[in-house]
Protein backbone atom coordinates (compact mmCIF):
# COMPACT_ATOMS: atom_id res chain seq x y z
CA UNK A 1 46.53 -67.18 29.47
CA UNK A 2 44.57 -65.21 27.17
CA UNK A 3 43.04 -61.47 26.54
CA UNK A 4 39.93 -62.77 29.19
CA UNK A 5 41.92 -64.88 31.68
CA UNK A 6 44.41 -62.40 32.03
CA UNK A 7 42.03 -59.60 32.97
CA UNK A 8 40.28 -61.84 35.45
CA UNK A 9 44.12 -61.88 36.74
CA UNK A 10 44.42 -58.67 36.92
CA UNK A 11 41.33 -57.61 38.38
CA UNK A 12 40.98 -60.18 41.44
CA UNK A 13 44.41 -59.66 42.33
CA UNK A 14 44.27 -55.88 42.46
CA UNK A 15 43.45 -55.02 46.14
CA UNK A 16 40.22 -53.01 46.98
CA UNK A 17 38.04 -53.85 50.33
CA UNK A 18 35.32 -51.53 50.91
CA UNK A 19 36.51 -48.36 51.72
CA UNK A 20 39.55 -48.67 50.34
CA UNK A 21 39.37 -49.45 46.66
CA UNK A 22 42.25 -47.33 45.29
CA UNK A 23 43.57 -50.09 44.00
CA UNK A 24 41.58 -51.74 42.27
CA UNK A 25 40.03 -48.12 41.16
CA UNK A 26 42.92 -47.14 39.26
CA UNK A 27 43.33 -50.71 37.63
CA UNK A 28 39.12 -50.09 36.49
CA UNK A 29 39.66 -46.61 35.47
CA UNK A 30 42.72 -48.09 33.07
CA UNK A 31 40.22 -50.43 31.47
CA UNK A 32 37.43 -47.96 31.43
CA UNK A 33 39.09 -44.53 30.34
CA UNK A 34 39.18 -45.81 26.62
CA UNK A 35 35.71 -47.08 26.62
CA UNK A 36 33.83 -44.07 27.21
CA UNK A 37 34.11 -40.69 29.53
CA UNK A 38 34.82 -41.62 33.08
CA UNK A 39 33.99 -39.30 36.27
CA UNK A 40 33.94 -40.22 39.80
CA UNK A 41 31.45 -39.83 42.90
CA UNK A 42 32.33 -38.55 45.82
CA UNK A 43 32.76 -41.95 47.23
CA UNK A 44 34.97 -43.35 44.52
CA UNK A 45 32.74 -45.23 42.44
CA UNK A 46 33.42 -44.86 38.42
CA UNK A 47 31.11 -43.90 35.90
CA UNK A 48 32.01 -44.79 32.23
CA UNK A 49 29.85 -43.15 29.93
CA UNK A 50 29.42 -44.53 26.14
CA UNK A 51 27.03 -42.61 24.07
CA UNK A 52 24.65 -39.57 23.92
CA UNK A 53 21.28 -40.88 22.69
CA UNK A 54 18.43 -42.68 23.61
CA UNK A 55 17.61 -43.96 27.40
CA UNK A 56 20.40 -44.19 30.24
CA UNK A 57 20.94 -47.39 30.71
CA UNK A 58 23.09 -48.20 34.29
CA UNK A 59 25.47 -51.53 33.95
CA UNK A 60 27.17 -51.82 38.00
CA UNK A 61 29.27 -53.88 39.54
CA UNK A 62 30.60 -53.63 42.52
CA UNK A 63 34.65 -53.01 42.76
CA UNK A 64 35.22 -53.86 46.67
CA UNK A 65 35.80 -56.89 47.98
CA UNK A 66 35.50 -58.42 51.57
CA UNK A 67 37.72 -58.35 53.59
CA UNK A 68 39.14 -56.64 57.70
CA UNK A 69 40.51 -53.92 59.27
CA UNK A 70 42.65 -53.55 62.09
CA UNK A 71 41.31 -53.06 65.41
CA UNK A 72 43.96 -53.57 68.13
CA UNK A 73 47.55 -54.28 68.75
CA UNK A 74 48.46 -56.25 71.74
CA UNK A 75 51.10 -55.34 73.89
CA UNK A 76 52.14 -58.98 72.56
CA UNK A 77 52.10 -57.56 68.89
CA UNK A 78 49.27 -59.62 67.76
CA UNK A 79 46.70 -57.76 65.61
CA UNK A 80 42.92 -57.91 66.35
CA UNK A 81 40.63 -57.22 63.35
CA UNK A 82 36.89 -56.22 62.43
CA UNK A 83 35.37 -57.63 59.34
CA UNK A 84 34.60 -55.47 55.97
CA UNK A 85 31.79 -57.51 54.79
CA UNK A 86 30.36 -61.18 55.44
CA UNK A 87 32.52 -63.91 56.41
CA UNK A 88 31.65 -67.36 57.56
CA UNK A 89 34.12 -67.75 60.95
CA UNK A 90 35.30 -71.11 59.16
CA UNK A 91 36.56 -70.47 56.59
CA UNK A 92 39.05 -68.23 57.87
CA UNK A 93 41.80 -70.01 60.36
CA UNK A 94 45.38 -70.39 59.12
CA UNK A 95 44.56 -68.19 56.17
CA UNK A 96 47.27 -65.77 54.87
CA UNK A 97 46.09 -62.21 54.56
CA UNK A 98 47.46 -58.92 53.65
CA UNK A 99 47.88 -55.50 55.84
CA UNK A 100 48.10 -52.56 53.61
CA UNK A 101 50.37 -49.82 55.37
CA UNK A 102 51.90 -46.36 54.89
CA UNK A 103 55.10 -48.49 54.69
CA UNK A 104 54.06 -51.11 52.22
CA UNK A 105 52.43 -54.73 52.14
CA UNK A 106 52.98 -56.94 55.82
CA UNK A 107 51.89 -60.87 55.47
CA UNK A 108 50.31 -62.07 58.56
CA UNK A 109 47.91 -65.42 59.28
CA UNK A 110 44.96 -65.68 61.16
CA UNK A 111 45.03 -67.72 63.85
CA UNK A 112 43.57 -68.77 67.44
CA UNK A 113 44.37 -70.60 70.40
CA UNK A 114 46.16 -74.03 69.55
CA UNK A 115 44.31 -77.06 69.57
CA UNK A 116 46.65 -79.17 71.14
CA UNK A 117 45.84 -76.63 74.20
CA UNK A 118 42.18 -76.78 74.36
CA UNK A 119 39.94 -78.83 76.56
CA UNK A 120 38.12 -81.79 73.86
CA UNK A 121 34.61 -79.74 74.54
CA UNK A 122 36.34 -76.84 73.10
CA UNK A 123 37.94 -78.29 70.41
CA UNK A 124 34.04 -79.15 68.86
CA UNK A 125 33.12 -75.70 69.39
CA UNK A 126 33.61 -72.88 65.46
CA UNK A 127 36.12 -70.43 66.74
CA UNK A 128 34.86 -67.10 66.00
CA UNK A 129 35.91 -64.36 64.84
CA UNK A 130 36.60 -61.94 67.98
CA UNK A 131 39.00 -65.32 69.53
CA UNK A 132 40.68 -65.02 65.99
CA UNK A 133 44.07 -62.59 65.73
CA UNK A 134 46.59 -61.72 62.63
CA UNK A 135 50.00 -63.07 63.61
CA UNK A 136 52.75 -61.31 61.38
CA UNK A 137 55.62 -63.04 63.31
CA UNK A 138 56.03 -59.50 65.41
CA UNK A 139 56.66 -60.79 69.22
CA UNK A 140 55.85 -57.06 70.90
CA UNK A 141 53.53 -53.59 69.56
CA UNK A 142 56.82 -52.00 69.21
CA UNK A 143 57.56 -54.54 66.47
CA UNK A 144 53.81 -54.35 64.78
CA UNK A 145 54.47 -50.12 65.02
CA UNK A 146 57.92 -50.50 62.95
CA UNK A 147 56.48 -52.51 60.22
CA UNK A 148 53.88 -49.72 59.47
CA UNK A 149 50.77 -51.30 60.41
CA UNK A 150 48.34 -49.12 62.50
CA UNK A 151 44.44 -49.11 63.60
CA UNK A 152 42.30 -48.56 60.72
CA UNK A 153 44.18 -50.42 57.73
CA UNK A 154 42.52 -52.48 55.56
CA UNK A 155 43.62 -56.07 55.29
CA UNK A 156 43.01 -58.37 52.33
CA UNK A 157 43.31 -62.04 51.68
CA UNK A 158 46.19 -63.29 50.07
CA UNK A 159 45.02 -65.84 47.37
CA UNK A 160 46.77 -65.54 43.70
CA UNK A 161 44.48 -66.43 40.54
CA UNK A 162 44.56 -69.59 39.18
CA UNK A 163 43.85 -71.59 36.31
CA UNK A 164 42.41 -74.84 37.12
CA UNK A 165 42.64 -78.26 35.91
CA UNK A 166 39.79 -78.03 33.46
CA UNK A 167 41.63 -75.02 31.60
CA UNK A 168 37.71 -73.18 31.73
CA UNK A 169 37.73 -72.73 35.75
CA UNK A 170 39.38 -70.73 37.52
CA UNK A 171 40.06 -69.92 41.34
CA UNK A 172 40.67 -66.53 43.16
CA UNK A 173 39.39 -64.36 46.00
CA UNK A 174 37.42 -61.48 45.01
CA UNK A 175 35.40 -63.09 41.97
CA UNK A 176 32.57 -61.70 44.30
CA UNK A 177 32.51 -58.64 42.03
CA UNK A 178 35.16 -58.22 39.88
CA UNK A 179 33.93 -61.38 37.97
CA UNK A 180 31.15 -58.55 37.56
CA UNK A 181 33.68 -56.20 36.82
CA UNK A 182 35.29 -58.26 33.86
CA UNK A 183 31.80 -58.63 32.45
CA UNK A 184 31.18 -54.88 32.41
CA UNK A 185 34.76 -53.99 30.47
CA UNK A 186 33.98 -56.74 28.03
CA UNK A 187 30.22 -55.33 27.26
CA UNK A 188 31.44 -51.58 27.29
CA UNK A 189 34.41 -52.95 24.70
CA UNK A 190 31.76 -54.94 22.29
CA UNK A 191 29.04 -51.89 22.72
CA UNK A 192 32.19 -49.91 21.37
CA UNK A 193 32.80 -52.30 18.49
CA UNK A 194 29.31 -53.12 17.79
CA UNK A 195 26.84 -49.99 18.77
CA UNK A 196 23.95 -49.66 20.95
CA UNK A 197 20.80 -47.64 21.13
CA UNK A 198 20.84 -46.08 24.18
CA UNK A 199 23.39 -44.23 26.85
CA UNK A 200 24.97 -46.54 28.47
CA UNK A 201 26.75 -45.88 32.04
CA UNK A 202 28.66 -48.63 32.99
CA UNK A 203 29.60 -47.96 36.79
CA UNK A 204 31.88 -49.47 39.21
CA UNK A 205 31.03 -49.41 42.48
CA UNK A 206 32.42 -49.08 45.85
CA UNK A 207 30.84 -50.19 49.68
CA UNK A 208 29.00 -52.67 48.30
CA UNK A 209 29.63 -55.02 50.85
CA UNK A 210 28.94 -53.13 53.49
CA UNK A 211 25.63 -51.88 52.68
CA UNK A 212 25.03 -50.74 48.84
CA UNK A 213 26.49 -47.30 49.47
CA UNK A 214 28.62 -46.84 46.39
CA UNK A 215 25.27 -47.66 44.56
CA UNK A 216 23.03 -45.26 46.33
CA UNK A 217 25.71 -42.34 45.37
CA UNK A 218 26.36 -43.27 41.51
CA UNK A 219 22.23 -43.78 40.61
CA UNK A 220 22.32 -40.37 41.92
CA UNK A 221 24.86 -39.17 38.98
CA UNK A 222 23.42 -41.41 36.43
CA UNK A 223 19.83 -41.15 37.60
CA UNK A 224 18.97 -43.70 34.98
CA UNK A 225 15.69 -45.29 33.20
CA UNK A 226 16.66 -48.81 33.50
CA UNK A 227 19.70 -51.05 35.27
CA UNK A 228 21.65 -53.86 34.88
CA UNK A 229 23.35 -55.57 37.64
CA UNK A 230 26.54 -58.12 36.89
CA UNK A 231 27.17 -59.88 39.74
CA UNK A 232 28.71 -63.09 40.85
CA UNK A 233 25.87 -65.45 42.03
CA UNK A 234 26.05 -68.79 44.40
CA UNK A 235 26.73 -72.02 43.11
CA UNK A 236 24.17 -75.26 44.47
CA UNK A 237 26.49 -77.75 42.99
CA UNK A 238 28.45 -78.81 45.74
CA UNK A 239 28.14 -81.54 48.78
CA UNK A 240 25.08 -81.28 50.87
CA UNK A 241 22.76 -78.67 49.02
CA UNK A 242 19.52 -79.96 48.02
CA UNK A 243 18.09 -78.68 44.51
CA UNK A 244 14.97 -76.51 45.88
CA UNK A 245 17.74 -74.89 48.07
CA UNK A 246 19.66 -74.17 44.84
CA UNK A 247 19.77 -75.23 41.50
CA UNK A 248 22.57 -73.20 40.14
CA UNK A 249 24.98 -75.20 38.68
CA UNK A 250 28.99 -73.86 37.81
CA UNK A 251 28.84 -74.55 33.85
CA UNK A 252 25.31 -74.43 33.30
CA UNK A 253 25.24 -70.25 32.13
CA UNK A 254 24.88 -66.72 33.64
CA UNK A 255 21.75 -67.22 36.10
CA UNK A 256 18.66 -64.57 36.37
CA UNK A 257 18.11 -63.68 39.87
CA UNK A 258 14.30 -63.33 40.45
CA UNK A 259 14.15 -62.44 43.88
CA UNK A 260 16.76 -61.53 46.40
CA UNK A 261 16.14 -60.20 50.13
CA UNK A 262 15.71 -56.69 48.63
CA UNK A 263 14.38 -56.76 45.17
CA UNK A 264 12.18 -58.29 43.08
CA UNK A 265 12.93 -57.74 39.47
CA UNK A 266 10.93 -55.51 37.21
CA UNK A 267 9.08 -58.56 35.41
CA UNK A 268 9.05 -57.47 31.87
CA UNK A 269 12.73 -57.03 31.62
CA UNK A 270 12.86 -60.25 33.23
CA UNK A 271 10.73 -61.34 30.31
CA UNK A 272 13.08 -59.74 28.25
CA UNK A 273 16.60 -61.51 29.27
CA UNK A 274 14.93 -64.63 28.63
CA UNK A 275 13.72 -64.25 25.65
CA UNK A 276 17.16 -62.56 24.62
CA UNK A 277 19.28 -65.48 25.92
CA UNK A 278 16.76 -68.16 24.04
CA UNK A 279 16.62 -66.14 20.87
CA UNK A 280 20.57 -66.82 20.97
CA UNK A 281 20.36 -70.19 22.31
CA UNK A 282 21.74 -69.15 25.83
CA UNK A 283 21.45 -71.04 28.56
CA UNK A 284 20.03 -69.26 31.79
CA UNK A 285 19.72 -70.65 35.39
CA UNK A 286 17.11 -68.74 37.74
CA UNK A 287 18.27 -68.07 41.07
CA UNK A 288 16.65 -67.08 44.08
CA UNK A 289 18.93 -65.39 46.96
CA UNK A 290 16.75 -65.04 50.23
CA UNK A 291 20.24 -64.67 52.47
CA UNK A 292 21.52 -61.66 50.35
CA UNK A 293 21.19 -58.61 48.05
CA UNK A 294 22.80 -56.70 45.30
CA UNK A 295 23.58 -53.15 44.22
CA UNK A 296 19.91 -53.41 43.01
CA UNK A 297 18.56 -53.11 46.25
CA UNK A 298 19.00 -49.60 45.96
CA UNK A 299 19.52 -48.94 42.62
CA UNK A 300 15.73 -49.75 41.76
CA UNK A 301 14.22 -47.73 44.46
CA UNK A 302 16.14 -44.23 43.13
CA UNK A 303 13.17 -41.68 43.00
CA UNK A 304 10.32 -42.89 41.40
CA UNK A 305 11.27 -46.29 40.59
CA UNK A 306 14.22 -47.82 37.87
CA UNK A 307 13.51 -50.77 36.32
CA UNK A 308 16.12 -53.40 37.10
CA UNK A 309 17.82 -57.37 36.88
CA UNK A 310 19.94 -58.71 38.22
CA UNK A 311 21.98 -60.81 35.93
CA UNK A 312 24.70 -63.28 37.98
CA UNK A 313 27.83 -65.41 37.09
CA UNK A 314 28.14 -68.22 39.07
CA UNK A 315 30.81 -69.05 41.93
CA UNK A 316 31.30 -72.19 44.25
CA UNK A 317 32.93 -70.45 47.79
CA UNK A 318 32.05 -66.88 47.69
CA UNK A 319 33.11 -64.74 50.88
CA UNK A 320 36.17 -66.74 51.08
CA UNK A 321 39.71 -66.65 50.28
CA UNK A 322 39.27 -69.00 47.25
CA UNK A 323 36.40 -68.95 45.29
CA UNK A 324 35.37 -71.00 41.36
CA UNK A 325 34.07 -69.69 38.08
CA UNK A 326 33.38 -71.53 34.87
CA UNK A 327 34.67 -69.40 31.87
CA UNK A 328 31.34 -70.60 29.74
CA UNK A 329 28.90 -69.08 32.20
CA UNK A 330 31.63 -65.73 31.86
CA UNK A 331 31.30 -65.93 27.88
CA UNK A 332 27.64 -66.48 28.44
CA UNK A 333 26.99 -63.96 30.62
CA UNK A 334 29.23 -61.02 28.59
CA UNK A 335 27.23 -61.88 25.05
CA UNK A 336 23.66 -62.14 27.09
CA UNK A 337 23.91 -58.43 28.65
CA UNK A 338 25.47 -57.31 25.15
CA UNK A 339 22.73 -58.41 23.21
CA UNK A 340 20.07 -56.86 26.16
CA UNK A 341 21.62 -53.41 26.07
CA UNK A 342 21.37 -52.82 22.29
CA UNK A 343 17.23 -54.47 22.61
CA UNK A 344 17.07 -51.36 25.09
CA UNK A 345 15.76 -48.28 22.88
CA UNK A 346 13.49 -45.90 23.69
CA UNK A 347 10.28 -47.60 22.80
CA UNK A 348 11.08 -50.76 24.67
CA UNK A 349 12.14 -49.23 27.83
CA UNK A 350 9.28 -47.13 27.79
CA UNK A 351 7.33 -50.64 27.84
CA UNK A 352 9.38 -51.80 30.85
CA UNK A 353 6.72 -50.38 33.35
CA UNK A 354 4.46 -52.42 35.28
């Protein structure tokens, strides 16, 4: 693997649900720490900031990842759970997970009531998630107690990064951010290299996925005059979605979200990205997310308004334990917010208002 493949390694296989992004904190401040001057929030988001001139410009992405918690231990020593962000109840029987204790890592499986047991009307019906437990092959609590694990730690899937067949996809858990992630440390490294007209703060955030909160502390600290946020986005291209649900295609470049379900991009820097990515011959997708919503939900409402766009990468199987990226649309997507940073001085934010 190479310089790019091995940091989307590193980063999707650090651990980091919301709330608990240690972890993958430490493995982003190691990346970050020689890119600019990094602080924290009181929440444990980083900010990374690289120069002292011109406007502050805000690159996020969000660190955490989805993922559980533990709930209850049966007197039978199964383990109940709670959900850290959105899952979809299918996608998550018979899936290997990971409980982080005081003692260490414990390997457990989500499962349900057996099939072979159920009455044929039941067997039709989605398990959900309260039926669901974590089995970690304890047979009492006593068991469950002496491995470590206790109410309130996080668990997080166990799914390994991959290189796929293609040799320019590749499939993890967590792409939904720290695909984000990888294009912020590669911008920040080429600003570094290359220079840029502005201050740029490029933040990693925490909570994201359970309600923006990491975001609503750091644009607080940055308090910034215009935003970019790299996230992952949602892939049309498979079975049974219809083109004016979505046209976003794996492959076909970083995508430009123009309206999710709370923002609507400030237009002219809209304008802007897409005249960047066709002055470079860039391919751009435009995606519209009605189900969802980014950092920039909050981000562009911070006091009297930030200009902000959303700028996506994107990934077939988000919220699950194994989702695809294309490494083009990653390439794409690091060169087109390079190239839309260092168009960001002074006079041409100051045009960025309505």
């Amino acid at each position: 693997m190479d310089e790019l493949a091995m940091l989307l390694k590193t980063l999707t296989e650090a651990h980091g649900v919301p709330g608990y992004e240690t972890e993958i904190r430490e493995v982003m401040r190691g990346l970050l720490e020689d890119l600019g001057e990094v602080e924290q929030d009181n929440i444990g988001s980083l900010i990374c900031r690289q120069g002292e001139n011109g406007p502050r410009v805000m690159l996020a992405a969000h660190m955490d990842e989805i993922g559980f918690m533990v709930k209850h231990i049966t007197p039978e020593g199964f383990i109940r759970f709670t959900p850290l962000g959105g899952w979809f109840d299918q996608v998550l029987l018979g899936q290997r997970v990971v409980i982080k204790t005081y003692k260490g890592d414990v390997i457990g499986v989500i499962g349900a009531k057996p099939p072979h047991l159920l009455p044929p009307d039941e067997r039709k019906k989605v398990v959900e998630k309260k039926d669901m437990y974590i089995d970690i092959g304890a047979t009492s609590a006593k068991e469950v107690e002496e491995a470590g694990v206790r109410v309130g730690d996080p668990i997080v899937p166990l799914a390994p990064f991959q290189v796929l067949a293609s040799g320019r996809t590749y499939l993890a858990k967590a792409f939904d951010d720290r695909v984000g992630c990888a294009v912020l440390v590669e911008v920040l490294r080429r600003l570094a290299r290359e220079g840029h007209p502005n201050t740029v703060y490029g933040v990693a955030t925490v909570q994201e996925e359970v309600g923006l909160r990491g975001a609503a502390t750091s644009v607080e600290k940055v308090n910034p005059e215009v935003a970019l946020i790299l996230e992952s986005d949602i892939a049309g291209d498979v079975p049974g979605i219809k083109p004016e649900e979505s046209p976003v295609k794996l492959g076909g470049g970083p995508t430009i979200v123009v309206y999710d379900a709370r923002m609507i991009p400030n237009l002219r820097l809209r304008d802007l990205a897409v005249e960047t990515a066709q002055s470079m011959g860039i391919p751009v997708q435009f995606s519209v997310i009605e189900g969802g919503a980014t950092d920039g939900g909050v981000i562009h409402l911070h006091k009297g308004g930030v200009p902000t766009l959303v700028i996506g990468v994107p990934a077939r199987h988000i919220h699950s334990h194994g989702a695809i990226v294309h490494r083009d649309d990653i390439e794409r997507a690091i060169a087109l917010v390079t190239a839309l940073v260092q168009r960001l001085d002074a006079e041409t934010v100051a045009r960025l208002r309505p």
